[in-house]
C-alpha atoms as a PDB file:
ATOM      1  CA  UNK A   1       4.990  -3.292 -21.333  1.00  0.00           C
ATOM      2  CA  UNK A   2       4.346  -3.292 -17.444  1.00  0.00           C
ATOM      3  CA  UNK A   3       0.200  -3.498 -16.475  1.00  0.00           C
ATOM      4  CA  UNK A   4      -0.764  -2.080 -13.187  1.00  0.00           C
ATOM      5  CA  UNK A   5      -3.795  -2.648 -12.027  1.00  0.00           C
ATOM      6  CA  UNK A   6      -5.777   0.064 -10.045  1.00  0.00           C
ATOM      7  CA  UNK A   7      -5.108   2.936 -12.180  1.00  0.00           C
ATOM      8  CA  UNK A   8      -7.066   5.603  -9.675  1.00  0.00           C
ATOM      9  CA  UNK A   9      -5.198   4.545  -6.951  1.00  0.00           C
ATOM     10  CA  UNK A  10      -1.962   6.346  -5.603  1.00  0.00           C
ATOM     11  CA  UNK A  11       0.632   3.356  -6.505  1.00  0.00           C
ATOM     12  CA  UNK A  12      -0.321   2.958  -9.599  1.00  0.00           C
ATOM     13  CA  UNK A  13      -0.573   6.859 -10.686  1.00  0.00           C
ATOM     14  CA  UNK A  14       3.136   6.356  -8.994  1.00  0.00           C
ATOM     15  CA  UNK A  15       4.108   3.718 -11.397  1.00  0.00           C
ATOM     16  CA  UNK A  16       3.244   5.686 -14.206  1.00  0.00           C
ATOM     17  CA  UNK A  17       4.632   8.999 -13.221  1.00  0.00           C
ATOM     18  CA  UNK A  18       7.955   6.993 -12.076  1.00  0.00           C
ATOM     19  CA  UNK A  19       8.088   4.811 -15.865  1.00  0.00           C
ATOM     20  CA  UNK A  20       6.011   6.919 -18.392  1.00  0.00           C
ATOM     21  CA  UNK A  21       3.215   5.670 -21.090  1.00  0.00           C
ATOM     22  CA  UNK A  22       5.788   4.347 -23.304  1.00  0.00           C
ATOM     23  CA  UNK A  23       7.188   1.661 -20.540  1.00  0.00           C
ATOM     24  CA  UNK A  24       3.992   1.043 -18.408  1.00  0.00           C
ATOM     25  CA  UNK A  25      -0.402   1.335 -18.863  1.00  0.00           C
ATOM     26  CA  UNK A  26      -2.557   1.791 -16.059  1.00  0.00           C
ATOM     27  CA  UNK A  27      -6.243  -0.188 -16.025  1.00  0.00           C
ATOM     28  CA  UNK A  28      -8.779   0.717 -14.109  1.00  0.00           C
ATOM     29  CA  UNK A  29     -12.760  -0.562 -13.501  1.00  0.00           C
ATOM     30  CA  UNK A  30     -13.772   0.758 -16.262  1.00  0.00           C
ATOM     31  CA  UNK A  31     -10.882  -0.912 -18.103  1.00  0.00           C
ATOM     32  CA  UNK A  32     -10.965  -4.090 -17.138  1.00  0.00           C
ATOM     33  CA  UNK A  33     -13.453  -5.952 -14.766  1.00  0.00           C
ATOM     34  CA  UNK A  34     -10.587  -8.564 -13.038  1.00  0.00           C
ATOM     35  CA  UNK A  35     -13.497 -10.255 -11.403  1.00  0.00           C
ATOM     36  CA  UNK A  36     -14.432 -11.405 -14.489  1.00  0.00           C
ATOM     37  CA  UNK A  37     -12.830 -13.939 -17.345  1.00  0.00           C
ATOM     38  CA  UNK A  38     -13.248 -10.958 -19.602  1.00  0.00           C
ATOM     39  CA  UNK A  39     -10.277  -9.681 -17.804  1.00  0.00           C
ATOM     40  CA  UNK A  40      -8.236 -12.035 -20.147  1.00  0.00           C
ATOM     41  CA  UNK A  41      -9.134 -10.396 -23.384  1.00  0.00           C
ATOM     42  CA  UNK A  42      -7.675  -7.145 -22.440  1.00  0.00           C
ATOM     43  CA  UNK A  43      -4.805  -8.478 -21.699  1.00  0.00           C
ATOM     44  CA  UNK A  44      -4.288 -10.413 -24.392  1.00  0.00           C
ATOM     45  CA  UNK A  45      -4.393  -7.819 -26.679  1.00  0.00           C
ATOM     46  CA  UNK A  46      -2.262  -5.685 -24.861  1.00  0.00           C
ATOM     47  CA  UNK A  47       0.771  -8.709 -24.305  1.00  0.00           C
ATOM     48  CA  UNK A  48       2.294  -7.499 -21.162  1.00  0.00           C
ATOM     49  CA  UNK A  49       5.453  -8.251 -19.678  1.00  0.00           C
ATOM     50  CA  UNK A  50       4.752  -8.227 -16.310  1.00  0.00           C
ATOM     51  CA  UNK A  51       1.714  -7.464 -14.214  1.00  0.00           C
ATOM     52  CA  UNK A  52       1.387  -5.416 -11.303  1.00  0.00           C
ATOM     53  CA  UNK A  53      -2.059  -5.739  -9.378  1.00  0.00           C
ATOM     54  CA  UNK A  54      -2.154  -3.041  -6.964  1.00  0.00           C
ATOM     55  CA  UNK A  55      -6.211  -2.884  -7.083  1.00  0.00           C
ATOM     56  CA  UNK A  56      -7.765  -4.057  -3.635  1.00  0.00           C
ATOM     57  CA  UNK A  57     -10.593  -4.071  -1.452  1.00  0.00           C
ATOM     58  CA  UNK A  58      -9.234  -1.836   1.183  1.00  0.00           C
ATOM     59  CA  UNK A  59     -12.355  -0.478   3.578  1.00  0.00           C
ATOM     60  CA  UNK A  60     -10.867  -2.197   6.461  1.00  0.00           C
ATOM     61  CA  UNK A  61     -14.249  -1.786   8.832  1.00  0.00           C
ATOM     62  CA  UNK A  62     -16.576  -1.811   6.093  1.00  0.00           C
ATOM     63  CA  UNK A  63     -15.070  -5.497   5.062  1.00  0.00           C
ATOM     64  CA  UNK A  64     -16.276  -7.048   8.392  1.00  0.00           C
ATOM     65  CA  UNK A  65     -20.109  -6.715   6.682  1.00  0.00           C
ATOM     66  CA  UNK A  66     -19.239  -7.358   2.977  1.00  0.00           C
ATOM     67  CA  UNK A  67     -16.946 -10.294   3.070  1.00  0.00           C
ATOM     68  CA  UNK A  68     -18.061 -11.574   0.196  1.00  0.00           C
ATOM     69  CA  UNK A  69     -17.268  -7.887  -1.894  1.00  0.00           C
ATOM     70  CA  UNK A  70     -13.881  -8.549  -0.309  1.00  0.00           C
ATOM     71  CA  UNK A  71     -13.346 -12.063  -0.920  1.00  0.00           C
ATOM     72  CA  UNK A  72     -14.464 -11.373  -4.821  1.00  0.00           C
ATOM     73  CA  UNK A  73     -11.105  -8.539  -5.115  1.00  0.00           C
ATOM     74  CA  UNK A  74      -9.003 -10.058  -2.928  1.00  0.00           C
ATOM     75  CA  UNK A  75      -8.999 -13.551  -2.945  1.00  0.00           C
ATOM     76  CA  UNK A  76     -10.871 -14.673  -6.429  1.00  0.00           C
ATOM     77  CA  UNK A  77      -9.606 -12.082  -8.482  1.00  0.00           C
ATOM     78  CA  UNK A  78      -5.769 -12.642  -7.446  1.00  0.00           C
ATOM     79  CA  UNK A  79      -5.740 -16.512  -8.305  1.00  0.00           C
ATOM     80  CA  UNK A  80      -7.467 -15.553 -11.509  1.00  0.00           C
ATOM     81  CA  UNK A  81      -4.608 -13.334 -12.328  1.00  0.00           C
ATOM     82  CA  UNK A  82      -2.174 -15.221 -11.212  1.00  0.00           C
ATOM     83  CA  UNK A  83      -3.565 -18.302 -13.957  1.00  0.00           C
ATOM     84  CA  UNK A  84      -3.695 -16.214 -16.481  1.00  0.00           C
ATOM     85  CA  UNK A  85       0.244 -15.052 -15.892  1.00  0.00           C
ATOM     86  CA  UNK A  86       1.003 -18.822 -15.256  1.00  0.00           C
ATOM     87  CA  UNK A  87      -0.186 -19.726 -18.382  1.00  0.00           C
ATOM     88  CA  UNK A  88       1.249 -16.974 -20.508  1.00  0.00           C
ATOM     89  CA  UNK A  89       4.447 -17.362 -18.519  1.00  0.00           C
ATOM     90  CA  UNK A  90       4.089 -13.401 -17.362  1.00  0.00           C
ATOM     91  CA  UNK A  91       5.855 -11.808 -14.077  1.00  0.00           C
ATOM     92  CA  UNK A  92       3.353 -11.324 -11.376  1.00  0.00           C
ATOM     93  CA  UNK A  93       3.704  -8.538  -8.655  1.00  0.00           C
ATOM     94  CA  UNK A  94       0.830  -8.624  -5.951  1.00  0.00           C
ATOM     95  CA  UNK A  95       0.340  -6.209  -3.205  1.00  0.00           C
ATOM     96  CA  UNK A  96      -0.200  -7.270   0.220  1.00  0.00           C
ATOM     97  CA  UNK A  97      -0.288  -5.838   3.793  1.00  0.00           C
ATOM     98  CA  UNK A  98       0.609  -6.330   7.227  1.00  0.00           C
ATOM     99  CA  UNK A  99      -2.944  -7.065   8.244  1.00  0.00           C
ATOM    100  CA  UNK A 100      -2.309 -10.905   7.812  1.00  0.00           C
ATOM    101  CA  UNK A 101      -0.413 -10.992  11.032  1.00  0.00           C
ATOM    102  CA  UNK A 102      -2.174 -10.628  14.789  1.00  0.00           C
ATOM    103  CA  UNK A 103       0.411  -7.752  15.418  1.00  0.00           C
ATOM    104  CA  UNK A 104       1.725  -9.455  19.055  1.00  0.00           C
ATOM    105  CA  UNK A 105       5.217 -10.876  17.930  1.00  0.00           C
ATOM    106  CA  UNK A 106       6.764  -7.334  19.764  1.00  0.00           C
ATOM    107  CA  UNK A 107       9.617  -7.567  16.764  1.00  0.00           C
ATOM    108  CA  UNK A 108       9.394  -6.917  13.225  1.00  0.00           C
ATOM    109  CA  UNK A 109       7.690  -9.951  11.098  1.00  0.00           C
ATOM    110  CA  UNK A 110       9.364 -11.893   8.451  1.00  0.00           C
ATOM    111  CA  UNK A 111       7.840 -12.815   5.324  1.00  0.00           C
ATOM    112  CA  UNK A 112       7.785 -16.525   6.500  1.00  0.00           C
ATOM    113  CA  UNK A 113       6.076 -15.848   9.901  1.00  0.00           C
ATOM    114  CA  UNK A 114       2.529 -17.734  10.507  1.00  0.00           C
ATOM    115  CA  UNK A 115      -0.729 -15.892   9.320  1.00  0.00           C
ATOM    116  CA  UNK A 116      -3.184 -14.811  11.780  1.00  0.00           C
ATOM    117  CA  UNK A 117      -5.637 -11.751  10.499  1.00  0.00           C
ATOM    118  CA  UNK A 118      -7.505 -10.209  13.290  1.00  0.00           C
ATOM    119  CA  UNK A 119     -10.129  -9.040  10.325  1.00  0.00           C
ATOM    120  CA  UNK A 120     -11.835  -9.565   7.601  1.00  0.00           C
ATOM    121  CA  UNK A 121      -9.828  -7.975   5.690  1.00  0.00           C
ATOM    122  CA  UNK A 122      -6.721  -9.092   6.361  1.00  0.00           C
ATOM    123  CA  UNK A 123      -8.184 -12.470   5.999  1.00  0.00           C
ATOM    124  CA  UNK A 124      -9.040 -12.296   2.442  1.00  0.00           C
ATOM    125  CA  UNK A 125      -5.597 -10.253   2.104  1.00  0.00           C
ATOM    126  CA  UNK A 126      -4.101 -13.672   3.395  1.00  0.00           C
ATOM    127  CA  UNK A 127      -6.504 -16.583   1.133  1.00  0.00           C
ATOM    128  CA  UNK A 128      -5.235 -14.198  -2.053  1.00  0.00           C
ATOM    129  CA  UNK A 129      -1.441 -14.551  -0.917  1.00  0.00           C
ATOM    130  CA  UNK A 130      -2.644 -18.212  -0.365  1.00  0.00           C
ATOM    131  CA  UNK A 131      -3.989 -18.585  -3.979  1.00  0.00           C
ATOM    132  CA  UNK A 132      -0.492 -17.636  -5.135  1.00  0.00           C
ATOM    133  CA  UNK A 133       1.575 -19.558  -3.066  1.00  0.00           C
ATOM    134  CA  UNK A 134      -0.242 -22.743  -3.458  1.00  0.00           C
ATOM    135  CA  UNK A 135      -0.336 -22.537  -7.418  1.00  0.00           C
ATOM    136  CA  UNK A 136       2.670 -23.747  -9.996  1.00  0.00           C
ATOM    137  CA  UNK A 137       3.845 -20.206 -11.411  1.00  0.00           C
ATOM    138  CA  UNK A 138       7.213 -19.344 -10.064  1.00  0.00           C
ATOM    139  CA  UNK A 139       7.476 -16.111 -11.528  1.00  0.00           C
ATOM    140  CA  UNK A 140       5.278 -14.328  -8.837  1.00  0.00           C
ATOM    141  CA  UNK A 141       6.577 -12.013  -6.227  1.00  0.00           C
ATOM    142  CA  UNK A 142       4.600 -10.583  -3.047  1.00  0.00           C
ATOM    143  CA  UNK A 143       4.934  -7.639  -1.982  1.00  0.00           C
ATOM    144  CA  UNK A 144       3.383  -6.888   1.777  1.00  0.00           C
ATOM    145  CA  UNK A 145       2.957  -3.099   2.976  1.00  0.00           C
ATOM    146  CA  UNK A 146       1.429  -0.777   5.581  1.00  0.00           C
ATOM    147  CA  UNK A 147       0.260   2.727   5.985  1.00  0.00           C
ATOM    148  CA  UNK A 148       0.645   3.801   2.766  1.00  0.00           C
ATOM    149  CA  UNK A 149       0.247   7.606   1.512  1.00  0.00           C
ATOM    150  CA  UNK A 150       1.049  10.089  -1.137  1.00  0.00           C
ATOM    151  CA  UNK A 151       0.413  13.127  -2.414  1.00  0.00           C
ATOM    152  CA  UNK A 152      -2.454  12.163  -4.626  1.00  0.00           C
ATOM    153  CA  UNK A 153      -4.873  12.303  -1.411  1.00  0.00           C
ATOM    154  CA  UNK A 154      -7.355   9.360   0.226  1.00  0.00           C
ATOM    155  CA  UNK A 155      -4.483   8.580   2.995  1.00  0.00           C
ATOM    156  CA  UNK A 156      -3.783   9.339   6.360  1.00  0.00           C
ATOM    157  CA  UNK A 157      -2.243  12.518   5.550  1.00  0.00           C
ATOM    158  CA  UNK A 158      -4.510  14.149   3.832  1.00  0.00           C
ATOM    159  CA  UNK A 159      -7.009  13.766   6.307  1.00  0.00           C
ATOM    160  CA  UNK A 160      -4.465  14.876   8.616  1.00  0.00           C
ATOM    161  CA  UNK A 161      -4.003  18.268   6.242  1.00  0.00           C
ATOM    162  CA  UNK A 162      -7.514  18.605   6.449  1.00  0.00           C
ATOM    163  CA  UNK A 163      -8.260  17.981  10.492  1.00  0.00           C
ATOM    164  CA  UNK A 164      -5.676  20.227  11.323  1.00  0.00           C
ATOM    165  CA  UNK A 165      -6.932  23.593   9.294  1.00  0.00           C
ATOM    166  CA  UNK A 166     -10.528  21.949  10.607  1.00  0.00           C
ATOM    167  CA  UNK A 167     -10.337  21.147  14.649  1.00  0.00           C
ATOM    168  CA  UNK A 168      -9.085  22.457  17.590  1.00  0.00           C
ATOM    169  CA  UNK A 169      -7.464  19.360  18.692  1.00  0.00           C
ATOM    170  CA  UNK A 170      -6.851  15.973  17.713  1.00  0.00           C
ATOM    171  CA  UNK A 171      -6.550  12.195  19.383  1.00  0.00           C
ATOM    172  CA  UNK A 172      -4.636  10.009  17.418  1.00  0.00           C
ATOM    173  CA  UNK A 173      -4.275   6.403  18.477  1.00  0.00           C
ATOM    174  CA  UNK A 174      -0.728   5.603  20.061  1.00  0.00           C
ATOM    175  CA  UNK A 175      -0.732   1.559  20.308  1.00  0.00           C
ATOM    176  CA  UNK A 176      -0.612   0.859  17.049  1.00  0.00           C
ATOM    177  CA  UNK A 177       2.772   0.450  16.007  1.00  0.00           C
ATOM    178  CA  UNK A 178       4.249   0.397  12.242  1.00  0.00           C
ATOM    179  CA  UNK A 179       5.921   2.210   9.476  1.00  0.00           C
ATOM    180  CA  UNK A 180       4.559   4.814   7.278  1.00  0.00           C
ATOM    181  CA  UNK A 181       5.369   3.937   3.667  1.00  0.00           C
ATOM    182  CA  UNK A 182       5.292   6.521   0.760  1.00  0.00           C
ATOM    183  CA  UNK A 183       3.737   5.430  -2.373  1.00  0.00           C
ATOM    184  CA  UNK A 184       7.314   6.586  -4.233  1.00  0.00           C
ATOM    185  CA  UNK A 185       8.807   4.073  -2.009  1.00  0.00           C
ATOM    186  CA  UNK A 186       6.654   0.942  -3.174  1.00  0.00           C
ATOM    187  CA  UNK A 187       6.352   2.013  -6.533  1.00  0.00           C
ATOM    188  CA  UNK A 188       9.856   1.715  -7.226  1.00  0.00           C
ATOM    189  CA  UNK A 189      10.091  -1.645  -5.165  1.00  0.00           C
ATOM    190  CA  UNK A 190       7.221  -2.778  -7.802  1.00  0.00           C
ATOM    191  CA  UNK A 191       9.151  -1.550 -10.656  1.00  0.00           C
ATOM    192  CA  UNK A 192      12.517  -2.993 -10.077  1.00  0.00           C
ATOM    193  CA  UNK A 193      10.718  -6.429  -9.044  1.00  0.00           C
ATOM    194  CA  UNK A 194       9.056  -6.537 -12.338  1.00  0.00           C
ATOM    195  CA  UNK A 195      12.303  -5.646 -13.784  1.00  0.00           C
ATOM    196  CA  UNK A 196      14.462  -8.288 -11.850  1.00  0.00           C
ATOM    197  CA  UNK A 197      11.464 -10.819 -11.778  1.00  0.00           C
ATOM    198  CA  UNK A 198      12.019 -10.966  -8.052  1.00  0.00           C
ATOM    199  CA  UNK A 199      10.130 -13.984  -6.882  1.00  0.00           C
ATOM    200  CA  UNK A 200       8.729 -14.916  -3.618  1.00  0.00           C
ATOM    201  CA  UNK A 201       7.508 -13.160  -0.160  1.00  0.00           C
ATOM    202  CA  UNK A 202       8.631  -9.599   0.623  1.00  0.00           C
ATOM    203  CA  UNK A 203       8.126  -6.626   3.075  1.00  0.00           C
ATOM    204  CA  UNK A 204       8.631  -3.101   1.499  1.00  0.00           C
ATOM    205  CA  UNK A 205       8.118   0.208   3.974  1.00  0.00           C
ATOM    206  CA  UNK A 206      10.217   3.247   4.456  1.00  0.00           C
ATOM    207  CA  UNK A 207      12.521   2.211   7.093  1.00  0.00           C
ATOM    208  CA  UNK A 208      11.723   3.465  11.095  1.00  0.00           C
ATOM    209  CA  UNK A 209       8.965   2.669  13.295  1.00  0.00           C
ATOM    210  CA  UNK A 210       6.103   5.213  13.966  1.00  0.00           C
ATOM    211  CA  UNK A 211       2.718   4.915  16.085  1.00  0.00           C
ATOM    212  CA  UNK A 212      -0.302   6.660  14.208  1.00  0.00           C
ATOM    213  CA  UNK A 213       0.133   9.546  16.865  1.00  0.00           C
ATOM    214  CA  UNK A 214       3.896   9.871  16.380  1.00  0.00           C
ATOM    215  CA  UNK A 215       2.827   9.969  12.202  1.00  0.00           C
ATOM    216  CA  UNK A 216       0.404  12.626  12.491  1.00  0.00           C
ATOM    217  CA  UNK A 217       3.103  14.997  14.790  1.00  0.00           C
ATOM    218  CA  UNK A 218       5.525  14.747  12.370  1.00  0.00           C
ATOM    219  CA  UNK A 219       3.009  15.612   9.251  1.00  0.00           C
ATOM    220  CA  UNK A 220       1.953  18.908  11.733  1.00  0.00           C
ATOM    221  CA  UNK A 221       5.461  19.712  12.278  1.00  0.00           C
ATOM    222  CA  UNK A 222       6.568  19.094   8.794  1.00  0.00           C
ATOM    223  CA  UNK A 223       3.656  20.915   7.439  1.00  0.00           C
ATOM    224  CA  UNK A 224       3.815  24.017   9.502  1.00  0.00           C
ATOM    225  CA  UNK A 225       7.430  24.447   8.557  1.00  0.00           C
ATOM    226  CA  UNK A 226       6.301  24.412   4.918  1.00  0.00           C
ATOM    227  CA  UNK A 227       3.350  26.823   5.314  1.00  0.00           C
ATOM    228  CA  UNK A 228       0.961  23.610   4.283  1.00  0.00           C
ATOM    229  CA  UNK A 229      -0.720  24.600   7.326  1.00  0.00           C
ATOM    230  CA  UNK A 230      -1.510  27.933   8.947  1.00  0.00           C
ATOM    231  CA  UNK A 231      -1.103  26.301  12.377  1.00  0.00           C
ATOM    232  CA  UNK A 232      -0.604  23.903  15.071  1.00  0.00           C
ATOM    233  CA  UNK A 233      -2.884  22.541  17.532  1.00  0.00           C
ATOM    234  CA  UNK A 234      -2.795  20.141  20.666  1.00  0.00           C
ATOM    235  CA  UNK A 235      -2.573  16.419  19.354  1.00  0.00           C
ATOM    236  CA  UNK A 236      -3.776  14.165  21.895  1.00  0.00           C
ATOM    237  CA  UNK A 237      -2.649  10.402  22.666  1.00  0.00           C
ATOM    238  CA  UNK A 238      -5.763   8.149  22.863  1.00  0.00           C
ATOM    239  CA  UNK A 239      -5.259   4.273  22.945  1.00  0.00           C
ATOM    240  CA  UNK A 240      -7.260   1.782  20.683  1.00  0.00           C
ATOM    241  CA  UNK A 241      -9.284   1.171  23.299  1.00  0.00           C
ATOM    242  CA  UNK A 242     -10.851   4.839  23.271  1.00  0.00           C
ATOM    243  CA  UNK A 243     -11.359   4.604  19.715  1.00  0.00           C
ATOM    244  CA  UNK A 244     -13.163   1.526  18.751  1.00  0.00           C
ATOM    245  CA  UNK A 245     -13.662   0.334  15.455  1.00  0.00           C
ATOM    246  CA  UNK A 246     -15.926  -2.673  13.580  1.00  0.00           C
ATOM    247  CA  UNK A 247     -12.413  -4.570  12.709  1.00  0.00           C
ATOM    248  CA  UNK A 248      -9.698  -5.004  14.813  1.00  0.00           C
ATOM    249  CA  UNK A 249      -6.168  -3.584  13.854  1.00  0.00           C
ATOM    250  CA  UNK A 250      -3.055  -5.646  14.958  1.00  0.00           C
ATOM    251  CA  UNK A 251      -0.956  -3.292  17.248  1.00  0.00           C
ATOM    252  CA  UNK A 252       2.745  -4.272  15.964  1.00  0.00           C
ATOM    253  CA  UNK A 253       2.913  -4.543  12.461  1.00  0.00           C
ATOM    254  CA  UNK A 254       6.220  -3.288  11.441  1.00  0.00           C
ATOM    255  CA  UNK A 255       7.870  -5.304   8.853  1.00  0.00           C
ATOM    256  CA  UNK A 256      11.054  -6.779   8.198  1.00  0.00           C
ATOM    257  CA  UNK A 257      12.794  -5.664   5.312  1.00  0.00           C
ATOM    258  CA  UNK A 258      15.995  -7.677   5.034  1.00  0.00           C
ATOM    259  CA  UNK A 259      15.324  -9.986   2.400  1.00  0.00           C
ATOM    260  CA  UNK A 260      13.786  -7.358  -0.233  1.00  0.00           C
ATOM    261  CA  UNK A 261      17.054  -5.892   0.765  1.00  0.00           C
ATOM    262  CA  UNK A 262      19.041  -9.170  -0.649  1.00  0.00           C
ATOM    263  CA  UNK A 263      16.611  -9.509  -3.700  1.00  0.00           C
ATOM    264  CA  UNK A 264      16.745  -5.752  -4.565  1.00  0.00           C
ATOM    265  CA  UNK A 265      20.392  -4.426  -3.786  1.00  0.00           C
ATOM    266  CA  UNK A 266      19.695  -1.579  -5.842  1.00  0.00           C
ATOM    267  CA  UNK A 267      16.438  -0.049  -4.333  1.00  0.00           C
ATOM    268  CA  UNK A 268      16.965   2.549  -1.661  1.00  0.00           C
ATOM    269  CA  UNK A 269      14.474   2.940   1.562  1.00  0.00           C
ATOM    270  CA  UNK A 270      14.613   6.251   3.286  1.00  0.00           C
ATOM    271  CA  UNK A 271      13.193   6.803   6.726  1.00  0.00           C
ATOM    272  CA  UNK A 272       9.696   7.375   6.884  1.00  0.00           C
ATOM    273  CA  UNK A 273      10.406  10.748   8.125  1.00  0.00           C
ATOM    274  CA  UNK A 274      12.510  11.758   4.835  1.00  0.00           C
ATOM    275  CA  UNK A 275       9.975  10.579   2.665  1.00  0.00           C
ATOM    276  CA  UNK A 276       7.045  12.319   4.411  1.00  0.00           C
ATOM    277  CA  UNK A 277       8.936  15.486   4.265  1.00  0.00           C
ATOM    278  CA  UNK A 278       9.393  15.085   0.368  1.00  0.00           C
ATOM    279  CA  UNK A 279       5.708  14.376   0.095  1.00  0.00           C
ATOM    280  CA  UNK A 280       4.538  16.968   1.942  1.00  0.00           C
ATOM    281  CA  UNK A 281       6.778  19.539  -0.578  1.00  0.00           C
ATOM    282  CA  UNK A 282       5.388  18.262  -3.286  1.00  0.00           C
ATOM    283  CA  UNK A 283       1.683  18.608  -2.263  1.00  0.00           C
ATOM    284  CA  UNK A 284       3.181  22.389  -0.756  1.00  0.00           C
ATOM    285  CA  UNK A 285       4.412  22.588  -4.704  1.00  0.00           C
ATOM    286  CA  UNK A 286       1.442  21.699  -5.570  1.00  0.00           C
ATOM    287  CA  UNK A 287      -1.108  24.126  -4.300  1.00  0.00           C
ATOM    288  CA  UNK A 288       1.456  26.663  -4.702  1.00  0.00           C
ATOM    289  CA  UNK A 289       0.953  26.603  -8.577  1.00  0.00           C
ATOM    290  CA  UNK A 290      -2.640  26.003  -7.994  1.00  0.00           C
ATOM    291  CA  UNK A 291      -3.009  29.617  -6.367  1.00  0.00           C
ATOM    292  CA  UNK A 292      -0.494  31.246  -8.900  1.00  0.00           C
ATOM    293  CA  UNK A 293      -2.799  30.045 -11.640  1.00  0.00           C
END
């Protein structure tokens, strides 16, 4: 049995739509508190095989005034996990981002390249990657990510959806350079990793590069060809600059994939473009049976 924990977030609902109840169980807060030793109990009685911890403290500005808040998910909670699968000998799969790099190398990162967060955040992103690498169990595997999204809403896209029936107009920041990642794609990287007991540091996006702006004109194009969206309007290229924020953002972040690649033969990446289109028919599918009903 495979735990993933998160359970209300869109890679784990992934996970178990991808494996089923019978292979996989979801916890969430109210199932298990993981900054907390009573963590331990629950999953003791429940004797899993592998653990995937894909909860997080992800409010990237709001971090920069609740450090601690982040520091307790992020950093405390992970080496706690990561004892307890030590010490019961379990697979550990731990999602990470590409927030613990400045974003200036101008080429995608490997998974060895030097940390250097330009947030809070991606700080205590970085000291729970530490906590793993610097402890004895050799049956963990990281997993780092960006600018991830499904159809299960809270993401980019469907506040992209949203603005776009909303507003005349958009600005969308252009600088910031990366890959959009479906949720479908990283669930099944987490699956197969818990399956192969992949070990070590790895990058998993959809493969292509995108800017935010580039991202949000393919969702309008994509959508309007669907009939998600009753029509287009004038999307505007704004830099970072002209959008300031409380935490920084690192302006090249895409990710090198290669040696997921040689650890997971199997798994297929399709461009980012692919996958948003698939998305975007299932949340078409979607509302579609929501109106017939």
């Amino acid at each position: 049995m495979i735990v993933i924990i998160g359970k209300n977030g869109q890679l784990a609902k992934k996970c178990i739509e991808i494996l089923g109840d019978k292979q996989a169980i979801a916890l969430g807060r109210s199932d298990i508190d993981i900054t907390s030793d009573s963590a331990f109990a629950v999953l003791d009685e429940i004797k899993p095989s592998a653990i995937i911890n894909a909860s997080a403290y992800t409010a990237v500005d709001k971090a920069e005034s609740e450090r601690e808040q982040a520091l307790s998910i992020n950093q405390h909670a992970v080496a706690r996990l990561n004892q307890y699968c030590e010490k019961n000998d379990i697979h550990f799969v731990h999602i990470s981002t590409d927030y613990v790099f400045k974003g200036d190398k101008g080429s995608a990162y490997l998974p060895d390249d030097d940390y250097e967060p330009v947030n809070i955040y991606g700080e205590t992103k970085m000291l729970g990657e530490k906590a793993i690498l610097s402890s004895k169990h050799e049956k963990s595997c990281i997993l780092r990510t960006s600018w991830v999204y499904s159809e299960f809403g809270g993401n980019f896209v469907a506040s992209m959806l949203k603005f776009m029936e909303e507003k005349e107009q958009l600005g969308i920041i252009c600088d910031q350079i990366g890959t959009p990642t479906s949720a479908d794609t990283l669930a099944r990287a987490c699956i197969l990793a818990s399956q192969e007991q992949l070990r070590g540091v790895h990058h998993v996006t959809d493969e292509g590069v995108a800017s935010w702006y580039d991202f949000a004109k393919a969702i309008q194009r994509i959508a309007y060809q669907q009939g998600l969206i009753s029509k287009q309007i004038p999307i505007k290229p704004i830099s970072t600059n002209e959008y300031p924020t409380p935490a920084k953002r690192p302006l090249y972040s895409v990710l090198s994939k290669q040696s997921l690649k040689t650890g997971l033969p199997t798994l297929t990446l399709p461009y980012w473009q692919e996958a948003l289109a698939s998305v975007l028919l299932t949340i078409q599918k979607t509302q579609h049976r929501t109106n017939v009903n």
